[in-house]
Protein backbone atom coordinates (compact mmCIF):
# COMPACT_ATOMS: atom_id res chain seq x y z
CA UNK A 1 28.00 151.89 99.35
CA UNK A 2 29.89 154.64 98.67
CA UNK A 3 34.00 155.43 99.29
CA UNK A 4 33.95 157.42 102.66
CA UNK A 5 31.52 154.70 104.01
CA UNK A 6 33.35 151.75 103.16
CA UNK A 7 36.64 153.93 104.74
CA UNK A 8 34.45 154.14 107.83
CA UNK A 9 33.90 150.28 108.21
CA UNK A 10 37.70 149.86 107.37
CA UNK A 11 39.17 152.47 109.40
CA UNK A 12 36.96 153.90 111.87
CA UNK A 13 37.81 157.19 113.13
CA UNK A 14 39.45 158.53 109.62
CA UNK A 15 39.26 162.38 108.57
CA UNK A 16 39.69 164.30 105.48
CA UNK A 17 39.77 167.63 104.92
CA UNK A 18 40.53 170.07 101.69
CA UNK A 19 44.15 171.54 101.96
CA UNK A 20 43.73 173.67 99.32
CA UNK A 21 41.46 174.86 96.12
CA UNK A 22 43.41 176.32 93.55
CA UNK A 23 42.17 177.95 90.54
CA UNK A 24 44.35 178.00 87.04
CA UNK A 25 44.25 180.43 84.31
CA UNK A 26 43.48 178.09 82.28
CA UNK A 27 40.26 177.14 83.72
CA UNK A 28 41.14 173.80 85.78
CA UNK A 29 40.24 173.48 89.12
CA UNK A 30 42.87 171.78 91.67
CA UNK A 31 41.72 170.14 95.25
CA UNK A 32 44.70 169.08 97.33
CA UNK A 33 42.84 166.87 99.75
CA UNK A 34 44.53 164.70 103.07
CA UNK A 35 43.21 161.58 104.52
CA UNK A 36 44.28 160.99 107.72
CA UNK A 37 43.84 157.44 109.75
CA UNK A 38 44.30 157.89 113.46
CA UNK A 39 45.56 154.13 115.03
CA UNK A 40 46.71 153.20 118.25
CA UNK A 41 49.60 154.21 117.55
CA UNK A 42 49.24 157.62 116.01
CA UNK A 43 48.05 159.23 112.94
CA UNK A 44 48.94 158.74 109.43
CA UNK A 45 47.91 160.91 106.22
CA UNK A 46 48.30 160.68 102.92
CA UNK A 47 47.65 163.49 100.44
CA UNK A 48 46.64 163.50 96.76
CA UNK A 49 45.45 166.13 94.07
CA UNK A 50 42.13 166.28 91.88
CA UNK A 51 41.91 168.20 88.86
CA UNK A 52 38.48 169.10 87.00
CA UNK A 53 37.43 171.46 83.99
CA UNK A 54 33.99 173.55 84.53
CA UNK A 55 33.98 174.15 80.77
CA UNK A 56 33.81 170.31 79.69
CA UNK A 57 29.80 170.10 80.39
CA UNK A 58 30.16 166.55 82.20
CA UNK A 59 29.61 167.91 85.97
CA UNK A 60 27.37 170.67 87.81
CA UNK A 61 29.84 171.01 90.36
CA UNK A 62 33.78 171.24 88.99
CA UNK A 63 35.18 171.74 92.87
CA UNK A 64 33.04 168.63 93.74
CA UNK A 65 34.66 166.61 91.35
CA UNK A 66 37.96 167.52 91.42
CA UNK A 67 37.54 166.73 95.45
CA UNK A 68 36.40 162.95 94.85
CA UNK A 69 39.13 162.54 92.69
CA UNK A 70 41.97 163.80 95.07
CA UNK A 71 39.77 162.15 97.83
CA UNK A 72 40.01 158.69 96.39
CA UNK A 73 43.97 158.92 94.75
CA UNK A 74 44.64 159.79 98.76
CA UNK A 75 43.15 156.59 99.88
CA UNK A 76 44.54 154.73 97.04
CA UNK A 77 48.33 156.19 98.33
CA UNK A 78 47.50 154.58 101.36
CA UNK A 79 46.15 151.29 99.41
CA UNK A 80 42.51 151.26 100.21
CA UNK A 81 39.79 152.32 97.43
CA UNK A 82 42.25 150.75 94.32
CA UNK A 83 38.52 149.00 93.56
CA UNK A 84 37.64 152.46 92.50
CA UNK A 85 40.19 152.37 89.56
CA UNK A 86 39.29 148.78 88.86
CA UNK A 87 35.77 149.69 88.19
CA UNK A 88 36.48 152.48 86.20
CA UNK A 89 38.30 149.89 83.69
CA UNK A 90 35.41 147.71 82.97
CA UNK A 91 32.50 150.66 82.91
């Protein structure tokens, strides 16, 4: 099961969206993503950055990548996903 399903069984009704893409002279690519978790008593969001390099070979998709990563520190600011960072320890 991937992140944004398990966020859907947790907290049904969530959103995310891309604030911004930024692109550095230095080749990096920057995703400013926000979660946002609507309750009964209003909305909440949290908002994290990704970075990725193109030129490192590991990914077909640098903008991709650099999304998942702002996608799941944003969750993690808001203390769901932190299993991501577990299992990234013991791989």
């Amino acid at each position: 099961m991937d992140s944004s399903s398990r966020l859907l069984i947790i907290c049904p009704g969530w959103c995310g969206e891309i604030r911004d893409v930024i692109y550095s002279d230095n080749g990096s690519i920057t995703v400013i993503y926000r979660v946002t978790i609507r309750g009964s008593d209003g909305e909440a969001f949290r908002e994290s950055t990704g970075t990725a390099f193109p030129n490192d070979g590991l990914m077909s998709d640098p903008v991709a990548a650099a999304e998942e990563i702002a996608f799941c520190r944003a969750c993690a600011r808001f203390g769901l996903g932190l299993y991501l960072y577990h299992e990234e320890e013991t791989s």
